[in-house]
C-alpha atoms as a PDB file:
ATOM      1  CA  UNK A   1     104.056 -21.186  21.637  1.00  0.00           C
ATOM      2  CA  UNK A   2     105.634 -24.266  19.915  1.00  0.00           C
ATOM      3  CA  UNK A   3     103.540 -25.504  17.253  1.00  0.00           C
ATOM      4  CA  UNK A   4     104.164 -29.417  16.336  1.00  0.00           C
ATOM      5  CA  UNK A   5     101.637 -29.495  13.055  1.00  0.00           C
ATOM      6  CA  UNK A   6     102.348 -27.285  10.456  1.00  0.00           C
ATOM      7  CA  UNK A   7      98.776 -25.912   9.162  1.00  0.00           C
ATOM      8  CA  UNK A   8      98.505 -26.554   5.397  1.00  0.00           C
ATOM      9  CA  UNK A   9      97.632 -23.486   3.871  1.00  0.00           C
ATOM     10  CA  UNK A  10      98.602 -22.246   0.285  1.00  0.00           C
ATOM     11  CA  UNK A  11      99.431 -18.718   0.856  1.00  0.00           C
ATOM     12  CA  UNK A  12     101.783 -16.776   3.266  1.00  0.00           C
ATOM     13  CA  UNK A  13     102.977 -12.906   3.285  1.00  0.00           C
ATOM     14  CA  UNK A  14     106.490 -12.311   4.580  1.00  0.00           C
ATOM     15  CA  UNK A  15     106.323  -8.576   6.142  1.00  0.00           C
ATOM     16  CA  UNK A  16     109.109  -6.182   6.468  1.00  0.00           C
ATOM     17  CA  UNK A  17     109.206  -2.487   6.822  1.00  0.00           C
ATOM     18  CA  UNK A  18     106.884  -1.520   4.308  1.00  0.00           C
ATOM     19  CA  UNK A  19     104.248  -2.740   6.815  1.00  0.00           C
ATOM     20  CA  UNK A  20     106.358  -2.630   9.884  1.00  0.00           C
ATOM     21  CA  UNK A  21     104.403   0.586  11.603  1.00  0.00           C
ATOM     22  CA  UNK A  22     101.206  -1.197  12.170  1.00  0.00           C
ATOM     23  CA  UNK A  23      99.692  -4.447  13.758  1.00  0.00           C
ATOM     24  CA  UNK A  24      98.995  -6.393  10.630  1.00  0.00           C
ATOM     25  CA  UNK A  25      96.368  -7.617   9.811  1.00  0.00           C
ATOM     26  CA  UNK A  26      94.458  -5.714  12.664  1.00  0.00           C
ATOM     27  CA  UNK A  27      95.414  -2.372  11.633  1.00  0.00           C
ATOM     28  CA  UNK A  28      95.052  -2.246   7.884  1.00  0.00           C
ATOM     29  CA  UNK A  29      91.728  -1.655   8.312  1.00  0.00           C
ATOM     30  CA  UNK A  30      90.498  -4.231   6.000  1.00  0.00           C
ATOM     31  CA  UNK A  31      87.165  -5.999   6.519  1.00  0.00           C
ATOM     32  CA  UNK A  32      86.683 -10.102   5.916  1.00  0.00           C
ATOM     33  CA  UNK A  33      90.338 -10.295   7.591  1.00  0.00           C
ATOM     34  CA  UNK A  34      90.359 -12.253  10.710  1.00  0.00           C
ATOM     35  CA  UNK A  35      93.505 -13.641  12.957  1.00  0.00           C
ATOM     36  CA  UNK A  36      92.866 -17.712  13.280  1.00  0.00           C
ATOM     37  CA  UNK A  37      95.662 -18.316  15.591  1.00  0.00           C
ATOM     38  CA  UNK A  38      98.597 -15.940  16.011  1.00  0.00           C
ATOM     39  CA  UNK A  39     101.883 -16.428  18.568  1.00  0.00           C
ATOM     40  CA  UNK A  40     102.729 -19.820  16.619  1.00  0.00           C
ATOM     41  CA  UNK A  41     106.544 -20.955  16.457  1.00  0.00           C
ATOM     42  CA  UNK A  42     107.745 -23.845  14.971  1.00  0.00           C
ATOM     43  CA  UNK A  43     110.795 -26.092  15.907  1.00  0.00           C
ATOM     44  CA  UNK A  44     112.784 -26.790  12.176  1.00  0.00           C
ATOM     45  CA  UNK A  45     116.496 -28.003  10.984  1.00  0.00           C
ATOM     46  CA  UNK A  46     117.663 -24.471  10.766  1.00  0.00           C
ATOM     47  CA  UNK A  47     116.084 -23.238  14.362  1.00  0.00           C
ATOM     48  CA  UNK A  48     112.657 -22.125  15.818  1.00  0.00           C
ATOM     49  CA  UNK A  49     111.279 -19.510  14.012  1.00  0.00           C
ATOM     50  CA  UNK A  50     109.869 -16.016  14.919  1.00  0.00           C
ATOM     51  CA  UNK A  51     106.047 -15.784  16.099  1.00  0.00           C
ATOM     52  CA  UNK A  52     103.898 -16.213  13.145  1.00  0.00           C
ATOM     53  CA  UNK A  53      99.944 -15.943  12.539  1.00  0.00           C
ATOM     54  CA  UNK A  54      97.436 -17.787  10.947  1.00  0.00           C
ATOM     55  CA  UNK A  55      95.147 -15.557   9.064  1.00  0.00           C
ATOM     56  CA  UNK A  56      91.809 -16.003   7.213  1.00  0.00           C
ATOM     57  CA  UNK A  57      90.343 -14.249   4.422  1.00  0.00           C
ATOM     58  CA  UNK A  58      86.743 -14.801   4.375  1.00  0.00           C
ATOM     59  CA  UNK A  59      85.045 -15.539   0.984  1.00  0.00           C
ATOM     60  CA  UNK A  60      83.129 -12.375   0.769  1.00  0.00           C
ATOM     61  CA  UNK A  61      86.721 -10.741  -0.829  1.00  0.00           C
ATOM     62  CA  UNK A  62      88.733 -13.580  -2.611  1.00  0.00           C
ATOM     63  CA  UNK A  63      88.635 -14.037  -6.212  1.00  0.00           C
ATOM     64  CA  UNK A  64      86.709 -17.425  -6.178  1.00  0.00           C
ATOM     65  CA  UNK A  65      84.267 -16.731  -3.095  1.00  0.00           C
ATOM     66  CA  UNK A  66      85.632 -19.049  -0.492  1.00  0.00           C
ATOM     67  CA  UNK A  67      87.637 -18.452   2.266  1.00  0.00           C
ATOM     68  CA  UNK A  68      91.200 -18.475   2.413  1.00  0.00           C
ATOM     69  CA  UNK A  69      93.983 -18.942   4.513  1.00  0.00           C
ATOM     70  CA  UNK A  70      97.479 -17.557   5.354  1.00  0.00           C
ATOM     71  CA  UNK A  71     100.897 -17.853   6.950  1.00  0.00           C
ATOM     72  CA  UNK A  72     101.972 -14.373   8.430  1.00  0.00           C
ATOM     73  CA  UNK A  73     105.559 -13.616   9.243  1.00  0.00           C
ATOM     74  CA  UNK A  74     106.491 -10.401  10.734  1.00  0.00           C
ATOM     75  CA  UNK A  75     109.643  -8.758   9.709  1.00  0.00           C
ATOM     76  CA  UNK A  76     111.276 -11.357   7.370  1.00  0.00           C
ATOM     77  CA  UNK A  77     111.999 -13.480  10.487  1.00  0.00           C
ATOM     78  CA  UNK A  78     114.575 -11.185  12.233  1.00  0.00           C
ATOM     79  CA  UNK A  79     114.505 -10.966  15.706  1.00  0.00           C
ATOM     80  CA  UNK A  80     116.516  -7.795  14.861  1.00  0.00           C
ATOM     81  CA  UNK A  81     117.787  -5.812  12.322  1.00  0.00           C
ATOM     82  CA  UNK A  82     120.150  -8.485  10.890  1.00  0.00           C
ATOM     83  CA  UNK A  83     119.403 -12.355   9.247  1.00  0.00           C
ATOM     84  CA  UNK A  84     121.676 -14.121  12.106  1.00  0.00           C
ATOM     85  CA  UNK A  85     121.774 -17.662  11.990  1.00  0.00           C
ATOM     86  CA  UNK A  86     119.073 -18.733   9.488  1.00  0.00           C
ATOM     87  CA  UNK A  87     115.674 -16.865   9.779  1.00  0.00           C
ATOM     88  CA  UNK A  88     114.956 -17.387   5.993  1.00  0.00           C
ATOM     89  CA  UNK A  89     115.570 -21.149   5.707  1.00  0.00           C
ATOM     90  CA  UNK A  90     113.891 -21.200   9.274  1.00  0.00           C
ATOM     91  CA  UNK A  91     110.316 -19.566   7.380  1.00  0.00           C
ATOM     92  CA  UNK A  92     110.402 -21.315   4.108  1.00  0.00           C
ATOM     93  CA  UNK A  93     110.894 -24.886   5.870  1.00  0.00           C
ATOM     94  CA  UNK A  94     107.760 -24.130   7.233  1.00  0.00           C
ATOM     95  CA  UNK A  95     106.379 -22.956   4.393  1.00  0.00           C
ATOM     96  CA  UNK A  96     107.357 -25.965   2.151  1.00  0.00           C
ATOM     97  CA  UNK A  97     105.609 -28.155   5.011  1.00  0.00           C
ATOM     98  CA  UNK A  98     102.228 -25.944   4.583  1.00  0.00           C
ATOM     99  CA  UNK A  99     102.902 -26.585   1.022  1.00  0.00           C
ATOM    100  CA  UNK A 100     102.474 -22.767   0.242  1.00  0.00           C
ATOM    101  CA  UNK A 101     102.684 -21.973  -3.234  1.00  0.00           C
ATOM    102  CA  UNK A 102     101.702 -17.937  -3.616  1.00  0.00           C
ATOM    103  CA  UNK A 103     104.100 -15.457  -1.703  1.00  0.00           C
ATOM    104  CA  UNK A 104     103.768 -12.190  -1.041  1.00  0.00           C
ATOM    105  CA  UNK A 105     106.196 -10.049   0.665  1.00  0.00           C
ATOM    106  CA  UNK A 106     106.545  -6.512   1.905  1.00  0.00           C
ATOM    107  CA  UNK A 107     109.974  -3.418   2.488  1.00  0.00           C
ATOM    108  CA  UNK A 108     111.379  -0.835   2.231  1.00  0.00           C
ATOM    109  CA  UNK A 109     115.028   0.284   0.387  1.00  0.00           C
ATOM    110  CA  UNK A 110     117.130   3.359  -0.579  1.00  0.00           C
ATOM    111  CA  UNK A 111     117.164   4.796  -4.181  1.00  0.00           C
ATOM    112  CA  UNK A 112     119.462   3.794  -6.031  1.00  0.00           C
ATOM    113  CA  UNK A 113     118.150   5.391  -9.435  1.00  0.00           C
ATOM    114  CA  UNK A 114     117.741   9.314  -8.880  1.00  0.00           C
ATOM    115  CA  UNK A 115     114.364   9.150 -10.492  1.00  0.00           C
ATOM    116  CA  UNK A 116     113.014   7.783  -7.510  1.00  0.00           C
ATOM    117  CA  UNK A 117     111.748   9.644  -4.571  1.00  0.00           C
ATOM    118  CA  UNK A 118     111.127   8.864  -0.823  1.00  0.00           C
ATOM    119  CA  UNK A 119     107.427   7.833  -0.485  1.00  0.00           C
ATOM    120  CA  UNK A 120     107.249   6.001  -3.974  1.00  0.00           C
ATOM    121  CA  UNK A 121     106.384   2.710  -4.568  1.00  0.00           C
ATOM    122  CA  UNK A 122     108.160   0.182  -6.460  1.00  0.00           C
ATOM    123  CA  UNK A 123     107.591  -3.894  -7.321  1.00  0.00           C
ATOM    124  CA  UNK A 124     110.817  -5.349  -8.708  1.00  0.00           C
ATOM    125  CA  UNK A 125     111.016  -7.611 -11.702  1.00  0.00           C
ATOM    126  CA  UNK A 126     114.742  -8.438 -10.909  1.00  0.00           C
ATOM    127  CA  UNK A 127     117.718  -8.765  -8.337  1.00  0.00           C
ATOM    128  CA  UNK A 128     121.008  -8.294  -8.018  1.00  0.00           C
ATOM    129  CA  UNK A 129     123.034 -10.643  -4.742  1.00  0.00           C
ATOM    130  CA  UNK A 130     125.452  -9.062  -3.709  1.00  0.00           C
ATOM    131  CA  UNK A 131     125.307 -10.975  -0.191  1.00  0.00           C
ATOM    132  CA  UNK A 132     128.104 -12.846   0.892  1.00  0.00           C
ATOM    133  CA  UNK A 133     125.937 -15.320   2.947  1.00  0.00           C
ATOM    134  CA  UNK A 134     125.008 -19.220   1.775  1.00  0.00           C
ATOM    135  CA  UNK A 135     121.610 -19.845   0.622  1.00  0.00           C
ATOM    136  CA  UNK A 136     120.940 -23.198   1.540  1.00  0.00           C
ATOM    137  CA  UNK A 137     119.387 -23.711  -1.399  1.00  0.00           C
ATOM    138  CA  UNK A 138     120.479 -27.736  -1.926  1.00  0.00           C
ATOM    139  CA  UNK A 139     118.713 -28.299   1.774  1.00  0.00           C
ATOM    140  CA  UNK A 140     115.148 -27.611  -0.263  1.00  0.00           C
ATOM    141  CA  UNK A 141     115.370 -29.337  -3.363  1.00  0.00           C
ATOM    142  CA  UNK A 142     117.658 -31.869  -5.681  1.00  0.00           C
ATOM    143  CA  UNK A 143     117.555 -29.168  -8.462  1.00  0.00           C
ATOM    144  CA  UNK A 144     119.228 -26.059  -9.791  1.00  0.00           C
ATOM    145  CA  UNK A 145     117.171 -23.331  -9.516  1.00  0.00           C
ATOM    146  CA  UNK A 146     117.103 -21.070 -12.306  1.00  0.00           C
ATOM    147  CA  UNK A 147     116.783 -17.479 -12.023  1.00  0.00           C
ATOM    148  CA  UNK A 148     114.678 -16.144 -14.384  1.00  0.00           C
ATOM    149  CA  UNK A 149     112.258 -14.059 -13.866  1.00  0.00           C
ATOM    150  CA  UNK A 150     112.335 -14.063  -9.846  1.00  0.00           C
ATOM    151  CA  UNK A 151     109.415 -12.253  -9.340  1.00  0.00           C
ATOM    152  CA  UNK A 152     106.439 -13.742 -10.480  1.00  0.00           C
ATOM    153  CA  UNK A 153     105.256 -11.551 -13.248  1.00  0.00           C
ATOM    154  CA  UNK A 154     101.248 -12.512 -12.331  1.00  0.00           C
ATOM    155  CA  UNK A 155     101.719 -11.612  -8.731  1.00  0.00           C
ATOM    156  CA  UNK A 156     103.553  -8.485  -9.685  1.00  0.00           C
ATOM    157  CA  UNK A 157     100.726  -7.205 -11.583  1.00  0.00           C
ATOM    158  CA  UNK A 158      98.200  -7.712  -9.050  1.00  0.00           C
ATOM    159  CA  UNK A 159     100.342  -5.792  -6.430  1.00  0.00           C
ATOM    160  CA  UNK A 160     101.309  -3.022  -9.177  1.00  0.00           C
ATOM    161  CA  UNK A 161      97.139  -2.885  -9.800  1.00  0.00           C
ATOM    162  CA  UNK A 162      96.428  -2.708  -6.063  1.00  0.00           C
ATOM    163  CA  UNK A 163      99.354   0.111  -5.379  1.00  0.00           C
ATOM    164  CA  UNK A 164      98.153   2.567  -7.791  1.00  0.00           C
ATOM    165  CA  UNK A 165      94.412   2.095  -6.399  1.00  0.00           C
ATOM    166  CA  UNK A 166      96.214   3.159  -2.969  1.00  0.00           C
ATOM    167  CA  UNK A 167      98.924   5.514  -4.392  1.00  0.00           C
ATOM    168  CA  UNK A 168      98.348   6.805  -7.589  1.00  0.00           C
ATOM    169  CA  UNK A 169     101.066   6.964 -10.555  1.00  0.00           C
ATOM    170  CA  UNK A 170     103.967   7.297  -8.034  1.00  0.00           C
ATOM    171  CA  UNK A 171     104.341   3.055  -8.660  1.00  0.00           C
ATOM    172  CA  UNK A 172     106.844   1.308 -10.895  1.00  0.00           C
ATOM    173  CA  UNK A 173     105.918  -1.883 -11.856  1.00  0.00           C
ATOM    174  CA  UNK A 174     109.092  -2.540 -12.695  1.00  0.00           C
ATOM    175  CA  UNK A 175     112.468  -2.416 -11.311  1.00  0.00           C
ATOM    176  CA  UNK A 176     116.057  -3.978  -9.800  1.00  0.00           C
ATOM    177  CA  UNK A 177     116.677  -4.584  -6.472  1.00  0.00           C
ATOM    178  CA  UNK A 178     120.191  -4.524  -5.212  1.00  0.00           C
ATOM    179  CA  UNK A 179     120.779  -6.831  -1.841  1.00  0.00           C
ATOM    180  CA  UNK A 180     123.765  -6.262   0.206  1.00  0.00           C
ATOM    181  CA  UNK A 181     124.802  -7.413   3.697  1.00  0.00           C
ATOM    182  CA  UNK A 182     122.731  -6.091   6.693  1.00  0.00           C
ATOM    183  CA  UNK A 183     122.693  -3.968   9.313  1.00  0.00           C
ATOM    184  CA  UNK A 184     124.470  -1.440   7.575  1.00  0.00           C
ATOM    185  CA  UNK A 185     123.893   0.782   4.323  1.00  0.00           C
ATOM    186  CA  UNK A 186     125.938   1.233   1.268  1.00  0.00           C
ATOM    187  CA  UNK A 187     129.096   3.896   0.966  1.00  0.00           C
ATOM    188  CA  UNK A 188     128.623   5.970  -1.742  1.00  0.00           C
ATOM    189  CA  UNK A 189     131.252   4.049  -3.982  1.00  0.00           C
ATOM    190  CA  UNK A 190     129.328   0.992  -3.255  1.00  0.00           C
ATOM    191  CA  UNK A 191     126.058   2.556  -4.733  1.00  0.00           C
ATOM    192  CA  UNK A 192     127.732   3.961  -7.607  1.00  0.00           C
ATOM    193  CA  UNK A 193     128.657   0.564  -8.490  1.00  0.00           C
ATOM    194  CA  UNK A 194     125.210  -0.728  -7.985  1.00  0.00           C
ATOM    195  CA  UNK A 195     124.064   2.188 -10.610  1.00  0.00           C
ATOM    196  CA  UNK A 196     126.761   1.049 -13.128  1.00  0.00           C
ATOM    197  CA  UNK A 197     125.002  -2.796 -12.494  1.00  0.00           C
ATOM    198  CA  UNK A 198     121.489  -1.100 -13.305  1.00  0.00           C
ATOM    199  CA  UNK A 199     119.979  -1.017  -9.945  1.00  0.00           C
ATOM    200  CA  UNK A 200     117.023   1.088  -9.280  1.00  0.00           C
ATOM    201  CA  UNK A 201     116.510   0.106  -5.226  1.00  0.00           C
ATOM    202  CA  UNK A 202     118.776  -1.056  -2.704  1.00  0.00           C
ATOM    203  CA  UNK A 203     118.142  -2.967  -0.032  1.00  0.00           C
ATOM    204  CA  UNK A 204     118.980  -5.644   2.294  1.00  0.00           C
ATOM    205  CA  UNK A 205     115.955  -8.896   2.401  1.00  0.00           C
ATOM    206  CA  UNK A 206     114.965 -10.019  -0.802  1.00  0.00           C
ATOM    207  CA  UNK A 207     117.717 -12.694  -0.512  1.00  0.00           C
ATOM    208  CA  UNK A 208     117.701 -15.955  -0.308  1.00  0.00           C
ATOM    209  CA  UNK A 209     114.130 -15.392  -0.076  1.00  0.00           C
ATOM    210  CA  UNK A 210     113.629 -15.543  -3.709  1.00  0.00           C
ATOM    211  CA  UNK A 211     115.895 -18.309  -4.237  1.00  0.00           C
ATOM    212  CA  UNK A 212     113.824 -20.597  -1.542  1.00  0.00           C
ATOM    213  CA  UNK A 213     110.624 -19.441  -2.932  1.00  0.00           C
ATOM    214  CA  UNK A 214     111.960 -20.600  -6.353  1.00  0.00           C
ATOM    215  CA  UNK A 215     113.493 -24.379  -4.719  1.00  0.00           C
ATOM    216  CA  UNK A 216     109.762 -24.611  -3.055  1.00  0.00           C
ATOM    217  CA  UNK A 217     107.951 -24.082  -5.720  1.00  0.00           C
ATOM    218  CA  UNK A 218     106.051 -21.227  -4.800  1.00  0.00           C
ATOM    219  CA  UNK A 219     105.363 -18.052  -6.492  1.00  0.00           C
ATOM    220  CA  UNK A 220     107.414 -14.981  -5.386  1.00  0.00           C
ATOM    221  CA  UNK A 221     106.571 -10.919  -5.233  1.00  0.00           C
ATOM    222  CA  UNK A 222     107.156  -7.773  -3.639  1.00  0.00           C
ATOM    223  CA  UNK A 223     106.286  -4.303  -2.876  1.00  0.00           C
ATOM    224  CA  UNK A 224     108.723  -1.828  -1.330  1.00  0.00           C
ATOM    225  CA  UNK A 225     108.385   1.510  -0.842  1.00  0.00           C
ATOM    226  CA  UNK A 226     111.636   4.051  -0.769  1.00  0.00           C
ATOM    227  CA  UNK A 227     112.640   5.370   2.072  1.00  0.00           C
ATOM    228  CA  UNK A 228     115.756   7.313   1.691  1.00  0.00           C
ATOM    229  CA  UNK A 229     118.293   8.394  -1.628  1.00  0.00           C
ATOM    230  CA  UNK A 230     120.827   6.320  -1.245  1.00  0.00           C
ATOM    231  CA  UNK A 231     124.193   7.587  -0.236  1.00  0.00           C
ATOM    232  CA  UNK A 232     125.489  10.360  -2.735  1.00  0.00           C
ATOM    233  CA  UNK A 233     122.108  10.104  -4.861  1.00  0.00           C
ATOM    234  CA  UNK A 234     120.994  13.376  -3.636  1.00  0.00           C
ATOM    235  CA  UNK A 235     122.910  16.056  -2.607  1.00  0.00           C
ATOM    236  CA  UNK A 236     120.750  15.981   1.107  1.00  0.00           C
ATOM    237  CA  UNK A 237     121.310  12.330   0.667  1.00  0.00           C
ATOM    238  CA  UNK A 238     117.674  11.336   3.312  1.00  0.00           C
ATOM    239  CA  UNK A 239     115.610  13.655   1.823  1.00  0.00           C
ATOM    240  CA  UNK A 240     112.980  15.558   3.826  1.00  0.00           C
ATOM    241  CA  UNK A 241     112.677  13.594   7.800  1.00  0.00           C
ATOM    242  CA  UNK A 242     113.466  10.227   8.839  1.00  0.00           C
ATOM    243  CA  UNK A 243     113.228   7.604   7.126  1.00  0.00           C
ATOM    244  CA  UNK A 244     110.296   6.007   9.305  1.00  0.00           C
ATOM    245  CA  UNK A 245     107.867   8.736   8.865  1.00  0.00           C
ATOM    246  CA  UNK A 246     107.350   6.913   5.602  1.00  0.00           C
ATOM    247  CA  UNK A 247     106.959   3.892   7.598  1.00  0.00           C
ATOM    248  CA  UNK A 248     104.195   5.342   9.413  1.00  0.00           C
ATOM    249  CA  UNK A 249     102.775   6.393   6.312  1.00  0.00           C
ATOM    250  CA  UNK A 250     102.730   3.692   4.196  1.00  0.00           C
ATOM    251  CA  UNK A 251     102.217   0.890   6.699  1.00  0.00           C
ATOM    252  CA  UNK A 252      98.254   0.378   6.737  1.00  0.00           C
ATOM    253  CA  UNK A 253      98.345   1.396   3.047  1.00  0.00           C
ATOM    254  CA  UNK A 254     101.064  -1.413   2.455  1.00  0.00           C
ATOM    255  CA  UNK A 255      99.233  -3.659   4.372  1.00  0.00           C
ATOM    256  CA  UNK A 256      96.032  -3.375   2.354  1.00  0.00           C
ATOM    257  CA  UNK A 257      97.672  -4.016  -0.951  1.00  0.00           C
ATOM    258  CA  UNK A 258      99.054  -7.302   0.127  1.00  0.00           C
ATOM    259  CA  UNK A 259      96.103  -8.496   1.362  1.00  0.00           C
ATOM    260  CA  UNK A 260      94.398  -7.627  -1.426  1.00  0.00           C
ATOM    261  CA  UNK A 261      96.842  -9.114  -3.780  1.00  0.00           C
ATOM    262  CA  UNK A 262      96.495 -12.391  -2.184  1.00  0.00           C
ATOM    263  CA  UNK A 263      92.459 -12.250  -2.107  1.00  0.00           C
ATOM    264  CA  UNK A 264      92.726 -11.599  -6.107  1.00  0.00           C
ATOM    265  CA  UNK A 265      95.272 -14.638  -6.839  1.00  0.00           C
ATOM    266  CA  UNK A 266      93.382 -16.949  -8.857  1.00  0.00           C
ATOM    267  CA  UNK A 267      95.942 -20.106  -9.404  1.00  0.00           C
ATOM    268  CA  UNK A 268      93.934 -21.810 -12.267  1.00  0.00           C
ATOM    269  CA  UNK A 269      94.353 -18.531 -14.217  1.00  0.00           C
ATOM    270  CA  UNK A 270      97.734 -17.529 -13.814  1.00  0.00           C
ATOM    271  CA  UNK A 271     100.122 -17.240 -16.644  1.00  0.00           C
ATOM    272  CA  UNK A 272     103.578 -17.198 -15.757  1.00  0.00           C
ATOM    273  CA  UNK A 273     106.412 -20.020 -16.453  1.00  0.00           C
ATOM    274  CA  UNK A 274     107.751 -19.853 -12.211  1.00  0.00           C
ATOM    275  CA  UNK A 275     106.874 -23.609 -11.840  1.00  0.00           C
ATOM    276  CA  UNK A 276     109.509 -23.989 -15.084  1.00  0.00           C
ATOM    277  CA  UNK A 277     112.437 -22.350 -13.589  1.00  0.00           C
ATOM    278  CA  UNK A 278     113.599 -24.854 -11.002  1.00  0.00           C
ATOM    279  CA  UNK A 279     115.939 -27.616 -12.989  1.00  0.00           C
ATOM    280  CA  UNK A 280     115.790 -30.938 -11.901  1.00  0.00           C
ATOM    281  CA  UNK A 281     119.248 -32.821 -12.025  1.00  0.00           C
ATOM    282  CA  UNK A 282     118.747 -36.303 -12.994  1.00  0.00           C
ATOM    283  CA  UNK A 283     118.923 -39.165 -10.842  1.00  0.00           C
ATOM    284  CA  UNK A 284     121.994 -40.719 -12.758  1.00  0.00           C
ATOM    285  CA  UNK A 285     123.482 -37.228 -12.651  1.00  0.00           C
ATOM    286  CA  UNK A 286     122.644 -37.177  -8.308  1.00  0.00           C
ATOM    287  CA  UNK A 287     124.110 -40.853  -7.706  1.00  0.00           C
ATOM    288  CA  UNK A 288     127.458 -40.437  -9.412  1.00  0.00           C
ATOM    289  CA  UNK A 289     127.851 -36.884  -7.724  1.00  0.00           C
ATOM    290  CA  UNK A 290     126.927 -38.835  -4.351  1.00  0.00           C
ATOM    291  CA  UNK A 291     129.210 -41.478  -5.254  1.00  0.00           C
ATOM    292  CA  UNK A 292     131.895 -38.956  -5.949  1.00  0.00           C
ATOM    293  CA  UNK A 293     131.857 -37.313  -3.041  1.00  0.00           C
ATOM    294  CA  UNK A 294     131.734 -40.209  -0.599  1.00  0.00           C
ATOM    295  CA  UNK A 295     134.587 -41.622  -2.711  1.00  0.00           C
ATOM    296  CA  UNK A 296     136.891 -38.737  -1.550  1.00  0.00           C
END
C-alpha cells in the first residue's frame, strides 16, 4: 500500500539476516511491542520502497517512560538477495523525511578473523568499502561526510550490553567489517586480502548505509552474528551445518536486542561526536563549483 505522508518518527531498525528467521516484531517475544501500521510503501526519487512497518514501543520499557515509535524495514530493502537499483537511497529518503535520527540495524557475515566462530556475535566499530557501487551520497546533503567513527560508539554499547544479556561473553564489541559486492562470497585470495586490511567480518550491507546515515544525520549501529568461516579460514571452511541454522537460532534473540537497544536510547544523554562528522562545504565554496560546472 502506497503511503503519501511519511510518519515522523525518530527511530527506525533496518533488519537483515540476523533477524531474518522470524516475523519481527511479532516473534521476538517481547512485551510493550505493538505493530501501528505495517504493509506501508512509499513512492521516492530513487523508487518505491519495500513494505515497511510502523512500530510502537509503549512507555512501560523505554528509557524515559513514554511511548515510542519506529520505522521497520525488512531485509535492508532487497527484494532479493542483491541491492539492484537503489534500495538504500530508496529507505533513507524516507527516513530523512521522518526525520529519524537513531538507527539500528541487524546481519549476518563470514569470519574473516579465525578467532571468530559461527554463532558469535559481533558489533563493528569500523568498515572497510570495497563495493564498486555509487553512494549517492551528494543527493542527501551539500556536505562531505566524514568517516570517523561510523558506528555510533553510544549505540554500540547499548547493543554490546543487550547481546551479552542474551549471549553471554561470545560478543565483541568491537570489530571491522569488510563490504564487498553481493550476491556472491569472497575467493579465498580475496579474504586473505581483507585479513592483510585488518578485517574481522565480511559481509555484503553495511554500505552505503552508513554513509546515508552519516549525510542524514542520524546515528548508526549494528549487530551481526557469524555465520560461516570465510573461504580458506578454516580448513572445513562452513563449519558445523548451514549457515541458516544460525539464522534460526539467533533470529528472536537478535530481534530482542534491537528492540531493546532502541527502548534504552536516551538522546539528551548521549555522548558521541556523530552529529560532528558530516562537513559542511561553504556556500561560496557550492556556488563557484555550480558555476564551474555549468560553465563547461
Amino acid at each position: 500500500m502506497i503511503i503519501k505522508d511519511v510518519p515522523k518518527v525518530a527511530y527506525a531498525s533496518i533488519g537483515g539476516s540476523g533477524t531474518w528467521a522470524c516475523e519481527f516484531p511479532n516473534e521476538v517475544g517481547m512485551e510493550g511491542v505493538k505493530v501501528l501500521q505495517e504493509g506501508m510503501q512509499f513512492e521516492t526519487p530513487f523508487g518505491t520502497t519495500i513494505e515497511m512497518k510502523l512500530i510502537e514501543l509503549d512507555g512501560s520499557i523505554t528509557a524515559d517512560g513514554k511511548p515510542r515509535t519506529m520505522l521497520y524495514v525488512p531485509f535492508h530493502g532487497f527484494t532479493g538477495l542483491a541491492p539492484f537499483n537503489t534500495p538504500s537511497e530508496q529507505i533513507f529518503w524516507v527516513f530523512q523525511q521522518a526525520g529519524v535520527k537513531y538507527i539500528i540495524v541487524d546481519g549476518s557475515g563470514g569470519s574473516v578473523n579465525p578467532l571468530l566462530d559461527p554463532g558469535d556475535i559481533v558489533v563493528p566499530h569500523d568498515i572497510i568499502d570495497l563495493t564498486k557501487r555509487p553512494s549517492n551520497i551528494h543527493r542527501f546533503c551539500n556536505g562531505i561526510v566524514r568517516m570517523r567513527e561510523p558506528m555510533c560508539p553510544e549505540l554500540r554499547g547499548l547493543l554490546t550490553k543487550f547481546a551479552r544479556e542474551e549471549y553471554g561473553p561470545r560478543v565483541f564489541g568491537r570489530g571491522v567489517y569488510c563490504n564487498t559486492e553481493p550476491p556472491r562470497f569472497e575467493t579465498e585470495t580475496e579474504i586473505k586480502f581483507e585479513q592483510s586490511m585488518g578485517a574481522d567480518i565480511t559481509g555484503h550491507t553495511m554500505i552505503p548505509e552508513a554513509y546515508l546515515a552519516r549525510a542524514i544525520g542520524a546515528h548508526y549501529a549494528g549487530i551481526y552474528i557469524i555465520s560461516n568461516y570465510a573461504e580458506g579460514v578454516q580448513q572445513l571452511n562452513w563449519g558445523s551445518g548451514s549457515i541458516f541454522g544460525h539464522y534460526n537460532d539467533c533470529a528472536a534473540h537478535i530481534g530482542k536486542i534491537v528492540l531493546r537497544t532502541i527502548a534504552a536510547i536516551e538522546p539528551e544523554k548521549l555522548d558521541c561526536r556523530c552529529k560532528e562528522y558530516l562537513m559542511e562545504v561553504p556556500s561560496n565554496v557550492q556556488n563557484r563549483i555550480h558555476s564551474e560546472k555549468v560553465g563547461k
